[in-house]
Structures are given as structure tokens and as C-alpha cells.
Protein backbone atom coordinates (compact mmCIF):
# COMPACT_ATOMS: atom_id res chain seq x y z
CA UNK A 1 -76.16 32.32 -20.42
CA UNK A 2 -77.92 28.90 -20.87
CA UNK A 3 -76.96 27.46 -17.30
CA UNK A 4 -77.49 24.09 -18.36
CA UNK A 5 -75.12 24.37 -21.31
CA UNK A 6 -72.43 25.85 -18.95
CA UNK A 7 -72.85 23.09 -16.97
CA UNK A 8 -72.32 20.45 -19.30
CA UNK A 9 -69.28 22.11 -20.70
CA UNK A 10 -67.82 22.03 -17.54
CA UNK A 11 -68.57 18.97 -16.96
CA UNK A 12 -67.00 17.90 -20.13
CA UNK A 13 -64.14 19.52 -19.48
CA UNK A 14 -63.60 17.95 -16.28
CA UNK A 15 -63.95 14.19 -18.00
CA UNK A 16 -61.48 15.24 -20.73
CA UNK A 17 -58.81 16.79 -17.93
CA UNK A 18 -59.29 13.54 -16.29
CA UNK A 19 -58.64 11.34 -18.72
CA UNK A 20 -55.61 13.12 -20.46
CA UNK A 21 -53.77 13.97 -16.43
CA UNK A 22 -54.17 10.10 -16.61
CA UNK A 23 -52.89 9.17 -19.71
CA UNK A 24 -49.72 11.47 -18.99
CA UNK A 25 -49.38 10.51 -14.92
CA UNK A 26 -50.43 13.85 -13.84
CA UNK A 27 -52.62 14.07 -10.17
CA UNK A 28 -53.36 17.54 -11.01
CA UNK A 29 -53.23 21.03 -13.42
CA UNK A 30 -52.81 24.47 -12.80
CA UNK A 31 -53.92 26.70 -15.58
CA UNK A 32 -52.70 30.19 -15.82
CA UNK A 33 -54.60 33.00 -17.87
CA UNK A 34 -51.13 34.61 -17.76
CA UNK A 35 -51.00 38.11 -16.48
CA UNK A 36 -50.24 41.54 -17.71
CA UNK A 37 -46.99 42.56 -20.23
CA UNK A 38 -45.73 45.99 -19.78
CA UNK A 39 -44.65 48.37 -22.10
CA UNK A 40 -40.63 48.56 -22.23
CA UNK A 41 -40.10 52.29 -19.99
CA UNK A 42 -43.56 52.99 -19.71
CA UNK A 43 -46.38 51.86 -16.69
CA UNK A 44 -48.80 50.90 -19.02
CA UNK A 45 -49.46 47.37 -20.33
CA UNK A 46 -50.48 45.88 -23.59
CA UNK A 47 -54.17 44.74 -23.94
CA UNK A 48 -54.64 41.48 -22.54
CA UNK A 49 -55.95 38.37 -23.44
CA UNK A 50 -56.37 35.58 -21.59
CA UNK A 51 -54.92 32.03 -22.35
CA UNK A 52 -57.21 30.16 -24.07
CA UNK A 53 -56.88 26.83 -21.78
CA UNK A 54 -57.71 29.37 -18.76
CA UNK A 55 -60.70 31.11 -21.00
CA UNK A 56 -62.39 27.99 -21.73
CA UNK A 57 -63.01 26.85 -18.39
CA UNK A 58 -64.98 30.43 -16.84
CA UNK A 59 -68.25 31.86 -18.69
CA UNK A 60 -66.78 35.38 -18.65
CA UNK A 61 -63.68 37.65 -19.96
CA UNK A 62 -61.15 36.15 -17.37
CA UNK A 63 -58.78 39.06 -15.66
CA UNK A 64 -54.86 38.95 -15.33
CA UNK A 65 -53.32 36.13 -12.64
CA UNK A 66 -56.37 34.30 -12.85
CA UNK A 67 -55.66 30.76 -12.14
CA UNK A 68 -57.18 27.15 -12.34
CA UNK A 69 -56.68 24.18 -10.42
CA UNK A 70 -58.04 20.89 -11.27
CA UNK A 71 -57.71 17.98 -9.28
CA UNK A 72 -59.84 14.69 -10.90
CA UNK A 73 -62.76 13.26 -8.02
CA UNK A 74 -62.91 17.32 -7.27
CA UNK A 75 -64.79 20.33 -8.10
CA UNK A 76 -62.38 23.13 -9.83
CA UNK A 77 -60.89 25.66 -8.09
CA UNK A 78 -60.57 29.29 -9.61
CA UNK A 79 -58.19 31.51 -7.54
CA UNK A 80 -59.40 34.83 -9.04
CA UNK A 81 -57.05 38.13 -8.28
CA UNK A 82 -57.81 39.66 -4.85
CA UNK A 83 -55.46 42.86 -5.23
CA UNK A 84 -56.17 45.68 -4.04
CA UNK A 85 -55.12 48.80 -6.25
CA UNK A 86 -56.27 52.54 -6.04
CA UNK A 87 -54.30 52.80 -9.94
CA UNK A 88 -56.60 50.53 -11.80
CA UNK A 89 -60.18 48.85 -11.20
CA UNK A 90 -59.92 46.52 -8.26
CA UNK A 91 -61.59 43.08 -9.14
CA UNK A 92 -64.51 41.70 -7.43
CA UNK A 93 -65.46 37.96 -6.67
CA UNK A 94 -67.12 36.32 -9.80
CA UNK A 95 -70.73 36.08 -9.07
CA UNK A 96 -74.03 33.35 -10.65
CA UNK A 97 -75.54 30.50 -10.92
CA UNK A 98 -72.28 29.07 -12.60
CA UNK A 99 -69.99 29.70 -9.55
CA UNK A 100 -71.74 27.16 -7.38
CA UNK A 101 -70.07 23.97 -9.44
CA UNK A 102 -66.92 25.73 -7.78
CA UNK A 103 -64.48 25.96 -5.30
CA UNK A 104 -63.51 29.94 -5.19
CA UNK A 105 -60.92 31.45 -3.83
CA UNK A 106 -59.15 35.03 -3.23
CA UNK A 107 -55.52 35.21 -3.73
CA UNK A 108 -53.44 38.10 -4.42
CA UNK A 109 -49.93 36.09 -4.47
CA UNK A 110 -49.23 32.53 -5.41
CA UNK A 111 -47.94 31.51 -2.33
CA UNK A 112 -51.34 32.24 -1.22
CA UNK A 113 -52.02 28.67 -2.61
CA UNK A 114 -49.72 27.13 -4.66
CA UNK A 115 -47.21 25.60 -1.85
CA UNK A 116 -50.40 23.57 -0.58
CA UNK A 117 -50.32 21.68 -3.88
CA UNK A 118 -49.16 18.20 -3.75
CA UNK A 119 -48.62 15.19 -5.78
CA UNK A 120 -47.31 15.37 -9.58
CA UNK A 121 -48.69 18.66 -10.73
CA UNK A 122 -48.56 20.10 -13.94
CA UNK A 123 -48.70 23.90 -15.17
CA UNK A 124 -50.48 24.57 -18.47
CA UNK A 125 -49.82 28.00 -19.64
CA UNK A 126 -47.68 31.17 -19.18
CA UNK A 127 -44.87 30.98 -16.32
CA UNK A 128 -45.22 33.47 -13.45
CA UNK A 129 -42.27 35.12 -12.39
CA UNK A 130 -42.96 34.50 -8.53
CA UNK A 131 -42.59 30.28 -9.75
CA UNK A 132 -39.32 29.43 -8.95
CA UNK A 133 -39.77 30.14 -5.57
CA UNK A 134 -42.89 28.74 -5.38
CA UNK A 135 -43.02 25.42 -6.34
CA UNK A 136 -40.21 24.28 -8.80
CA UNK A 137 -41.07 20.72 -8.82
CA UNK A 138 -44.02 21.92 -11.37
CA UNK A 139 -43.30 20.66 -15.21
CA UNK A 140 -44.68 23.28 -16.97
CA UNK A 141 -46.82 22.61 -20.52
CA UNK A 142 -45.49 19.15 -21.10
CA UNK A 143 -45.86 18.28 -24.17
CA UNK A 144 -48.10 15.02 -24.00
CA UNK A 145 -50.65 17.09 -21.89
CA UNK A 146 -50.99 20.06 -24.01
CA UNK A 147 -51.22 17.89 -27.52
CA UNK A 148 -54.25 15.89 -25.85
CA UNK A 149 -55.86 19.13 -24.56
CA UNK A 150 -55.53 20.55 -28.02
CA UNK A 151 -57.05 18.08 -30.10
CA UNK A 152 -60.34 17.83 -27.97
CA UNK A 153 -60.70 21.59 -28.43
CA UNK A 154 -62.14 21.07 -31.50
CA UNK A 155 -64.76 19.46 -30.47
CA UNK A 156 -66.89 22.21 -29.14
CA UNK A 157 -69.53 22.25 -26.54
CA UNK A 158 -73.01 23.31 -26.53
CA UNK A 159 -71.93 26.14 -24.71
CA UNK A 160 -69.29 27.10 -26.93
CA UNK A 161 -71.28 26.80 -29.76
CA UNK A 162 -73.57 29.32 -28.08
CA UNK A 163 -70.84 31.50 -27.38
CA UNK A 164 -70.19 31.21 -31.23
CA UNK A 165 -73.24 32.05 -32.49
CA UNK A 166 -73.69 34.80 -30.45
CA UNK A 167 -70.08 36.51 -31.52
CA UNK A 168 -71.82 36.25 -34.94
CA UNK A 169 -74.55 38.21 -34.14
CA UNK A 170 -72.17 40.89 -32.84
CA UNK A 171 -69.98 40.85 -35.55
CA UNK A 172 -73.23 40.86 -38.06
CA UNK A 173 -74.32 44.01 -36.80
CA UNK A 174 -70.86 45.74 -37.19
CA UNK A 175 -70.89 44.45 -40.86
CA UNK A 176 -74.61 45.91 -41.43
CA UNK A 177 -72.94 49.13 -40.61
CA UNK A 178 -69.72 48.87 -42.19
CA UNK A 179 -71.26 47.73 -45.49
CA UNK A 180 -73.71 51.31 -44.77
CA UNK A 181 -70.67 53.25 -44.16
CA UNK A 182 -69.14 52.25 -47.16
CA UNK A 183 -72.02 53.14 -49.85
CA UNK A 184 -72.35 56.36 -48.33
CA UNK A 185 -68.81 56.85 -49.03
CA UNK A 186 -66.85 56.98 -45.60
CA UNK A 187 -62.73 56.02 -45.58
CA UNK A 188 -60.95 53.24 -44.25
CA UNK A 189 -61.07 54.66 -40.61
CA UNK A 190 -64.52 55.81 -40.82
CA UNK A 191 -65.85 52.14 -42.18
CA UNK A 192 -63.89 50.69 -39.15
CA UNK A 193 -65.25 53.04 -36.44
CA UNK A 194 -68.67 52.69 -37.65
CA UNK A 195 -68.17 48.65 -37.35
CA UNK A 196 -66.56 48.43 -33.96
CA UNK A 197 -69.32 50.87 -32.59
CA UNK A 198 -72.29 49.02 -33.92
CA UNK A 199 -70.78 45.43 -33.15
CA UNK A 200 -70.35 46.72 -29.58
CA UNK A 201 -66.12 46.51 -29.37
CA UNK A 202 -62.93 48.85 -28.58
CA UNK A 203 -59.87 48.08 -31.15
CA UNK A 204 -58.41 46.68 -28.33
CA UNK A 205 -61.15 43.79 -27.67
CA UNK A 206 -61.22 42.36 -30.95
CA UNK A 207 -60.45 38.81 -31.61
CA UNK A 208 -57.97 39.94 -34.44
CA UNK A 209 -57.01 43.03 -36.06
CA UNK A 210 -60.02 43.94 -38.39
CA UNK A 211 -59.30 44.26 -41.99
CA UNK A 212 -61.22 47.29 -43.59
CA UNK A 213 -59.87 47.33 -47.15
CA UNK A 214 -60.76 49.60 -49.91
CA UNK A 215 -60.78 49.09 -53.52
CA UNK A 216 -56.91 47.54 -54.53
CA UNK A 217 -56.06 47.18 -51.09
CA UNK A 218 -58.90 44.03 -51.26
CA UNK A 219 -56.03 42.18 -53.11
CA UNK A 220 -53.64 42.77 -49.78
CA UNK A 221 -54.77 39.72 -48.03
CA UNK A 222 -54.13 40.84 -44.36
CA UNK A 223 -54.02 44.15 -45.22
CA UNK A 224 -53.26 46.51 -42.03
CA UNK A 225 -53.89 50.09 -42.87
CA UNK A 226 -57.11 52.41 -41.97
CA UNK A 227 -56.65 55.00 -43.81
CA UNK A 228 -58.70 58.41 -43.14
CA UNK A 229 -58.16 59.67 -46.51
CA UNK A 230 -61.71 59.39 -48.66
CA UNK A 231 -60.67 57.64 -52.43
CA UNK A 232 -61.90 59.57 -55.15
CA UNK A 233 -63.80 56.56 -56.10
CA UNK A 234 -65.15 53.80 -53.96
CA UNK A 235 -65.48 50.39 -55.76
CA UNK A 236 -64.83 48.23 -53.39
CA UNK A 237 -64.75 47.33 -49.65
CA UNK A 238 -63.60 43.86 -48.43
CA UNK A 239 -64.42 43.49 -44.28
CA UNK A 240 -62.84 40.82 -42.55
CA UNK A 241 -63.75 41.75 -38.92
CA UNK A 242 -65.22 39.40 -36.15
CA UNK A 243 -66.25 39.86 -31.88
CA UNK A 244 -65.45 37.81 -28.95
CA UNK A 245 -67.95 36.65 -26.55
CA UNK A 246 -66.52 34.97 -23.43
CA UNK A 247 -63.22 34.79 -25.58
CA UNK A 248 -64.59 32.66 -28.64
CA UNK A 249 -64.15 33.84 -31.78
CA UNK A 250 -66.42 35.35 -34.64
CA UNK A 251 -64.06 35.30 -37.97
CA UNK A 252 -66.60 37.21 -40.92
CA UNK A 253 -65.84 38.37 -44.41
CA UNK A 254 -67.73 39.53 -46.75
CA UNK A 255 -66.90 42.15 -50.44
CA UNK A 256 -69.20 44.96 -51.54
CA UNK A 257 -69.08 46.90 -54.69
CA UNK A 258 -70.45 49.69 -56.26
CA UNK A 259 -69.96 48.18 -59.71
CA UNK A 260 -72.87 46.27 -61.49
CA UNK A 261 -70.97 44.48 -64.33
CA UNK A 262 -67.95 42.14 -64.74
CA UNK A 263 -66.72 42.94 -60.95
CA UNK A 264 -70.09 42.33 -59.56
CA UNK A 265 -70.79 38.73 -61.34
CA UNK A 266 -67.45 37.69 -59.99
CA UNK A 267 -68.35 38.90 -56.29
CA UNK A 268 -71.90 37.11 -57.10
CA UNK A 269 -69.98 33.60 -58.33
CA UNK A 270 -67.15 33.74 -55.42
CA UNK A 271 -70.72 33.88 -52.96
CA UNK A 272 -72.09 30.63 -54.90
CA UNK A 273 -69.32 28.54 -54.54
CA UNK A 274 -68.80 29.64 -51.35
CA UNK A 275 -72.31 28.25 -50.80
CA UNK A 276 -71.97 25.20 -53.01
CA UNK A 277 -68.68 24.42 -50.54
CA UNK A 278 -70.88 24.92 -47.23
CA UNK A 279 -73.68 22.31 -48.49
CA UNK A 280 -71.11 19.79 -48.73
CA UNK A 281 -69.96 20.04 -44.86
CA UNK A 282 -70.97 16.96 -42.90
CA UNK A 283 -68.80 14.31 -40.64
CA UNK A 284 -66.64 12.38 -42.55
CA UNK A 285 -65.93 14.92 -45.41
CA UNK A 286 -62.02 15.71 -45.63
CA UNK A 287 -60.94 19.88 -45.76
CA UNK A 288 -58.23 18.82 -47.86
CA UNK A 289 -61.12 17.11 -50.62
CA UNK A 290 -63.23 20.54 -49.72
CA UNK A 291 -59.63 22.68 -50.54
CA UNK A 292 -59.40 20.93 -53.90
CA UNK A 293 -62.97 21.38 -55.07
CA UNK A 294 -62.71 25.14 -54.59
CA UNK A 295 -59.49 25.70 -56.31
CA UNK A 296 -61.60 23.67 -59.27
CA UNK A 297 -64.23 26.15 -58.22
CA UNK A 298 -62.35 28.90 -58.90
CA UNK A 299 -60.64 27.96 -62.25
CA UNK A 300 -64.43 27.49 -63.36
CA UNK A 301 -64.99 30.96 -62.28
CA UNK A 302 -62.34 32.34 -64.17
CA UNK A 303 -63.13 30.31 -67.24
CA UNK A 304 -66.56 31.35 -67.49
CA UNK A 305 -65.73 34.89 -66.54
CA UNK A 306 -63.22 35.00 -69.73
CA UNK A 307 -59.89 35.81 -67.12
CA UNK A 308 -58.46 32.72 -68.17
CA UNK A 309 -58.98 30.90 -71.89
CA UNK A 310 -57.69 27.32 -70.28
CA UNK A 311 -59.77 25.03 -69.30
CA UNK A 312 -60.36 23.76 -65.72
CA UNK A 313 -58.13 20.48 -65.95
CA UNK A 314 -55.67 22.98 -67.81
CA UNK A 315 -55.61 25.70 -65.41
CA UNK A 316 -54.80 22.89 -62.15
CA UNK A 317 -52.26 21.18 -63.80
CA UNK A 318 -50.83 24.73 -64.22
CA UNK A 319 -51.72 25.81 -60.79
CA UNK A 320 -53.30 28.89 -62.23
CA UNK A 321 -55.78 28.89 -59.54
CA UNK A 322 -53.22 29.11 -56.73
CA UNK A 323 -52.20 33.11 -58.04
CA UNK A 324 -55.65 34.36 -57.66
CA UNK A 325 -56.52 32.23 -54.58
CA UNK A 326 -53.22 31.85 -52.82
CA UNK A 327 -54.69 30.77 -49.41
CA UNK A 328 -56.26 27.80 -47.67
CA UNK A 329 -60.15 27.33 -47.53
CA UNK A 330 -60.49 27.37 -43.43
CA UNK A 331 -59.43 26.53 -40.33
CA UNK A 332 -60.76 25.63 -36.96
CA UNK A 333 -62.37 28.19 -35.18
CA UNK A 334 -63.00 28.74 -31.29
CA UNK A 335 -61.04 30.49 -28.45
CA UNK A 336 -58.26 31.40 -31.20
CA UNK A 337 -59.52 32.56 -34.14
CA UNK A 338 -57.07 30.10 -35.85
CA UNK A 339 -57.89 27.12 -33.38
CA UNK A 340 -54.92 24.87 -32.60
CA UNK A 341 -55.06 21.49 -33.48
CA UNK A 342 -56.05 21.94 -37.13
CA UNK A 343 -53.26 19.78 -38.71
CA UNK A 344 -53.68 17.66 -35.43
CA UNK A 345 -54.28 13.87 -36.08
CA UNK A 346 -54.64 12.46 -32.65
CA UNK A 347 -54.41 12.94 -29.28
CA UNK A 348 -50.74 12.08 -29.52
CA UNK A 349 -49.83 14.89 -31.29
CA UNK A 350 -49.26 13.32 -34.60
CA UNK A 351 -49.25 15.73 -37.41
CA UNK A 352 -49.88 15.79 -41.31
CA UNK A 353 -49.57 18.99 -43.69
CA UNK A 354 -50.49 19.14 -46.86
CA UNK A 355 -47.77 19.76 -48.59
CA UNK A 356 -49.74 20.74 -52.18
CA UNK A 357 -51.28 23.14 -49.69
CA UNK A 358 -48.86 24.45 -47.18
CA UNK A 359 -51.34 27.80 -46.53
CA UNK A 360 -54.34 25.49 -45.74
CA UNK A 361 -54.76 25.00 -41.87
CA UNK A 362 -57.13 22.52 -41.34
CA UNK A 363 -56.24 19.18 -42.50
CA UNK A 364 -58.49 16.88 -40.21
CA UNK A 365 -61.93 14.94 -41.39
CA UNK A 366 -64.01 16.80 -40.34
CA UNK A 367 -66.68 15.48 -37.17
CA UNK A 368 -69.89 16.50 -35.43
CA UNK A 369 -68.76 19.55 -33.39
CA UNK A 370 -66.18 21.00 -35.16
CA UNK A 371 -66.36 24.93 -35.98
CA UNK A 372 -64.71 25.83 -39.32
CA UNK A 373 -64.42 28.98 -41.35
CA UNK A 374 -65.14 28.04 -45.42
CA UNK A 375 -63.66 31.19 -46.67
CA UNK A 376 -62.97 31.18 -50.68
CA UNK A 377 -61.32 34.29 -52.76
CA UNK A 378 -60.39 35.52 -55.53
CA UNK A 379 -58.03 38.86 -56.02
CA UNK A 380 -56.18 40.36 -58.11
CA UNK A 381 -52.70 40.48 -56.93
CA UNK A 382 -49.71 42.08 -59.19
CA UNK A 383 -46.55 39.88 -57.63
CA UNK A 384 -48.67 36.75 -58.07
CA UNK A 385 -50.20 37.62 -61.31
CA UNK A 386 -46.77 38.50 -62.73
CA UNK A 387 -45.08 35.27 -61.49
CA UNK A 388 -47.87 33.83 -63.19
CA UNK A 389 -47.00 35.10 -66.39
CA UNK A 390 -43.07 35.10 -66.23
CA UNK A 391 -43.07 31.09 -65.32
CA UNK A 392 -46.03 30.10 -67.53
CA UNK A 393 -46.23 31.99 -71.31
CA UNK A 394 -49.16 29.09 -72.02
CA UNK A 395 -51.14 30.65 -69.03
CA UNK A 396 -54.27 31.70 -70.97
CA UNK A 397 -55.20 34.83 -69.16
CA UNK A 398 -57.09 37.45 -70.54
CA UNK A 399 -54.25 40.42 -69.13
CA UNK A 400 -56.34 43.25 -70.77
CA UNK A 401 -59.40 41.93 -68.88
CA UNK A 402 -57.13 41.07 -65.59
CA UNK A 403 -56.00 44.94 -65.50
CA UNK A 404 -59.37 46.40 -65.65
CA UNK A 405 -60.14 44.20 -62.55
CA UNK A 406 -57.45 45.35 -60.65
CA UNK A 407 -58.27 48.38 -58.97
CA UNK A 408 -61.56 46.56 -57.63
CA UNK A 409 -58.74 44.18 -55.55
CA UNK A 410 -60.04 41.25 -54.65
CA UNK A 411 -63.14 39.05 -53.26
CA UNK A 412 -63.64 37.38 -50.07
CA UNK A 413 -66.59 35.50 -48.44
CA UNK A 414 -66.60 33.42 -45.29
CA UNK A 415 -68.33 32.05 -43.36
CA UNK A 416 -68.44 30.51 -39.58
CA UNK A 417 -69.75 27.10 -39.85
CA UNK A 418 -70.43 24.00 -37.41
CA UNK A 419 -70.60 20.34 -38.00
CA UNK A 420 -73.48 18.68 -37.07
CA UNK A 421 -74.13 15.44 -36.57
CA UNK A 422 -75.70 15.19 -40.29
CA UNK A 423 -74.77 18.06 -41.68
CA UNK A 424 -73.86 21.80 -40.60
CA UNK A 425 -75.22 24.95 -39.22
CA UNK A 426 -74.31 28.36 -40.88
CA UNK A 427 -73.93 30.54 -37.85
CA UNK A 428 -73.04 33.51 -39.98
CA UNK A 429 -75.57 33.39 -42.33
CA UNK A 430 -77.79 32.85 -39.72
CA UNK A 431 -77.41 36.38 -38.00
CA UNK A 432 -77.33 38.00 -40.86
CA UNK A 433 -81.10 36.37 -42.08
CA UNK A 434 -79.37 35.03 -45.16
């Protein structure tokens, strides 16, 4: 960990806290990392993951009932769990460099700490069940609070950009093998085990389900299966699969084939726009303007690929585009994979959709220090496709052509992507050497 980086973040932190507990009337915050859910009947909990407000404050995987108290003119205090347990792993003070720019603390309860608190205090995150007694005077995520906190989160830190880059790098590597596992013919399952074990994770600490699908199931768009069973033919694999480091986000797709015609050039034209939609990030440009040139993009593509006889301006007006690229071109990426704030307009909370658009989740201009996903496709998906043809008999496709595609599913390619302060930096395509 660059120390220095840490320490800025923290710092920056701090001066946002400050200035959003004064804009609301707050004297201080507790954040809560929330603590564990159990199982209905069982004594076993789901995996946990931290809150993000709670995550982005500590430079490591934060534990269950780990709490943050901020108070401005003050350094932080972390109250980290203190229990003692022969069942599970007993935690151990947080150690480096790092924990000098704080006040720590053992606590095993909260009124360890919490009735000390005074002055207006707010609580940002997931209500203990030991509150009440605690401290009910505490007005937990107002509104005003939690709208200003989210907005800044898109502006990432140096240290969160380096957290970024290197959840790439992990991810990269379980691509590399994925991609391996793939042309030498594995299944579903054995493509995903072969990924989590070279990027370094358990199923359980990924940022988001990882989507390992094989030839038609590319056109499933979240598509949740693994199956063990080896297709008779493997045309196909579409990988959407990231890694966490410190709890931000990786969020990396990318299509292989085995086919070398019609398939293939399509893959190879869904990677060049992709590319021609990257070199046009830079401060100032709008993702809805971005949104709109791909879905031009992507008529092109199917133009000059013969799927569809109508020309570009033909195919918009149409909306032809829309059934074989159904979803939005990014979104804000960070301690959620899908980063909050991303139709956010201001501090205040103020919020515009696009309503041409309602799948795309990042409506903002975008500014130095934002980290996107650009993440274009093109499938071939029967209940679209269909709905196509029953509402629009003018819709120029080439169906003979569109049902040889199908069992090759779909194409995806995206990338992780932040905005400089005159242009961008490619973190994905930088770990993989691209």
C-alpha cells in the first residue's frame, strides 16, 4: 500500500465529512460496516460484506461490527470487534503505518462507547439491534447526509484508484485462465473454477456473481448458471467476472470464439467501437452523448455486417439497435460495482434519468476522477429479436443470417476506465498489456 496515497484519502475524506456534517447540522457520524445475517434455523451466516461508507474509510477487508466515528477538528476513531470466540477466528487489532492517523479502540458491545457520544450525532449505515437502548436520540442515514456522501464518491482518490487498478490485475489473471480453460474445452463450472483460482478469490469474495456463459447462454445478459456439463461444441464463452481489493471493485468482460468467420468479425467490430468509445472519455463529455454514439455504433455494425439492410438513421428511428443492445453503456464504478450516485446531479440529491434510456446508469458529465465501465454488446436474443419483428415488418433484418448467429449468443467487451484530468486511463487494458 502506497502510504502516502492512504493518507491523502483519508485526509480527503475527513474534509468532505466535514463539510457535508456541516451543511446538514451534524457534530458527528457513526458509520457501521453492519454485522453478520444468519441463516433462518441454521448457525451459520451469509458471506459478508461490509458497507461501503465503512469500507472506504480502512485500507483493508473490514470485519463484522466494525464501526467509525468521526468527529470534525479530530482524528477518526475505528472501534474494531474485540470478541472473544473459541467458534470462529477471534479478530486481532489492525496493525501499520496507516493506523497511526487513528484513534483505535477495542469494543466488543456498543455500550462500550456509544453512550459517551454527545452532541447531534448521526448514524450512516445498517441499524444494530443493541441501538435502541443505546442511544435513541441518533437519526439514522438522513437523507441530506447520505445524498452528499454519495455524490463525492465518485470522485475517487489516488488511493482508490490504486485499489482499482490493482483489482484489475487480479481479475486479468483469472480471465487469462478462463479464456485457456475455454479453448481447451472445459464447462461452465470448470471455466469458473479455473478463473476464481488464478485471480486469487473464493465464490464467496467476489464483487458480484461471475458470469461464465457458454455459447447461447452469451445472449442471457446476467446469466446465472455454471453448468458442469461439457457442450458438444464450444463456440463461444462470454466472462463477465471481476476481484475486490480492499472492497473496490474490478467489473471485466470480454467474448471468445472458436469461429473465424461472420461471428468472429462481429466480436472483432464490437472490440473497435468499444475502443473508438474509450478515446472519446475526457471531463466534460456527457455518458448520455457516449450512450447515443454506440447505439449508432452498433446499427453501423449491423449494417456493414449484412444483419440489418436499413440504414443507420433508419435503424434509430426504428430503435433497431435497442433489441440487440438492450442495456446501458456504463456506470460508475468503485466500492459497489454499480457505484451510487450515477444518475446523481448534485450534492442535494437532485436526480435526472434518461428516460430514452431507462437501463443506462450513469447519467452525469463526466469529471477528472470518475471510474466508469464503457461496456458495449451485441447478442442475439429470441424475445427481443421477435418483438422486433412482430412490431416492425419494415425492420430490414437479414433473419436467415440472424439464426445462424444465434447459437454463438452474444458479444460483450468492457472495460474499467478513469477520467483524467485530460483524458482517461484504461486500467483494464492496462493489466492485460493490451
Amino acid at each position: 500500500m502506497n502510504t502516502q496515497h492512504y493518507s491523502r484519502h483519508l485526509a480527503t475524506l475527513m474534509e468532505r465529512y466535514q463539510q457535508a456534517l456541516e451543511a446538514t447540522g451534524y457534530d458527528q457520524v457513526v458509520i457501521s460496516a453492519g454485522s453478520l445475517v444468519m441463516v433462518a434455523e441454521d448457525d451459520r451466516a451469509y458471506p459478508f460484506t461490509p458497507r461501503a461508507y465503512a469500507q472506504q474509510w480502512l485500507p483493508y477487508d473490514v470485519l463484522p461490527d466494525t464501526f467509525i466515528v468521526f468527529t470534525p477538528g479530530d482524528k477518526p476513531r475505528l472501534l474494531w470487534p474485540a470478541r472473544q470466540d473459541f467458534w470462529h477466528i477471534t479478530p486481532t487489532e489492525p496493525t501499520g503505518d496507516w493506523t497511526g492517523m487513528w484513534h483505535l479502540q477495542p469494543a466488543t458491545r456498543l455500550d462500550d462507547w456509544l453512550p459517551s457520544l454527545t452532541g447531534r450525532t448521526a448514524w450512516i449505515g445498517p441499524e444494530h439491534p443493541a441501538l435502541a437502548q443505546n442511544k435513541p436520540g441518533l437519526e439514522i442515514n438522513p437523507a441530506a447526509l447520505t445524498s452528499a456522501l454519495a455524490y463525492t464518491r465518485a470522485y475517487k482518490t489516488d488511493f482508490e484508484v490504486d485499489c482499482l487498478a490493482e483489482a484489475n490485475v487480479r481479475a486479468v489473471r483469472g480471465h487469462r485462465a478462463a479464456r485457456d480453460a475455454f479453448f481447451s474445452g472445459q464447462s461452465e463450472a470448470g471455466v469458473y473454477r479455473d478463473y476464481l483460482a488464478a485471480s486469487g478469490q473464493l465464490e464467496s469474495t467476489e464483487p458480484y456473481s461471475g458470469i461464465i456463459a457458454l455459447n447461447e447462454s452469451a445472449a442471457t445478459l446476467h446469466y446465472e448458471r455454471r453448468s458442469f456439463d461439457v457442450p458438444a461444441t464450444h463456440r463461444t464463452l462470454l466472462i463477465d467476472a471481476g476481484a475486490k481489493v480492499n472492497g473496490y471493485a474490478s467489473d471485466i468482460t470480454r467474448t471468445h470464439t472458436t469461429d473465424t468467420g461472420r461471428f468472429a468479425e462481429l466480436l472483432a467490430g464490437v472490440d473497435a467501437l468499444q475502443q473508438d468509445i474509450n478515446a472519446a472519455i475526457k471531463p466534460g463529455v456527457k455518458m448520455t452523448d457516449l450512450h447515443r454514439i454506440t447505439q449508432a455504433g452498433i446499427a453501423g455494425l449491423l449494417n456493414h455486417h449484412k444483419l440489418c439492410s436499413l440504414s443507420v438513421d433508419e435503424q434509430l428511428s426504428k430503435n433497431i439497435p435497442r433489441a440487440f443492445y438492450p442495456h446501458g453503456l456504463g456506470h460508475l464504478l468503485g466500492l459497489h460495482v454499480h457505484d451510487v450516485g450515477g444518475h446523481q446531479q448534485s450534492v442535494q440529491g437532485d436526480v435526472r434519468n434518461d428516460p430514452e434510456n431507462p437501463f443506462l446508469r450513469l447519467t452525469r458529465t463526466l469529471e477528472e476522477g470518475m471510474v466508469i465501465t464503457i461496456e458495449p454488446g451485441l447478442y442475439f436474443i429470441p424475445m427481443l429479436l421477435n418483438k422486433l419483428i412482430n412490431a416492425e415488418p419494415a425492420h430490414g433484418l437479414n433473419l436467415a443470417l440472424i439464426e445462424q448467429l444465434k447459437p454463438f449468443g452474444g458479444v460483450r467487451i468492457e472495460d474499467n476506465i478513469v477520467v483524467t484530468g485530460n483524458g482517461h486511463r484504461n486500467l483494464t487494458r492496462e493489466a492485460f498489456g493490451d
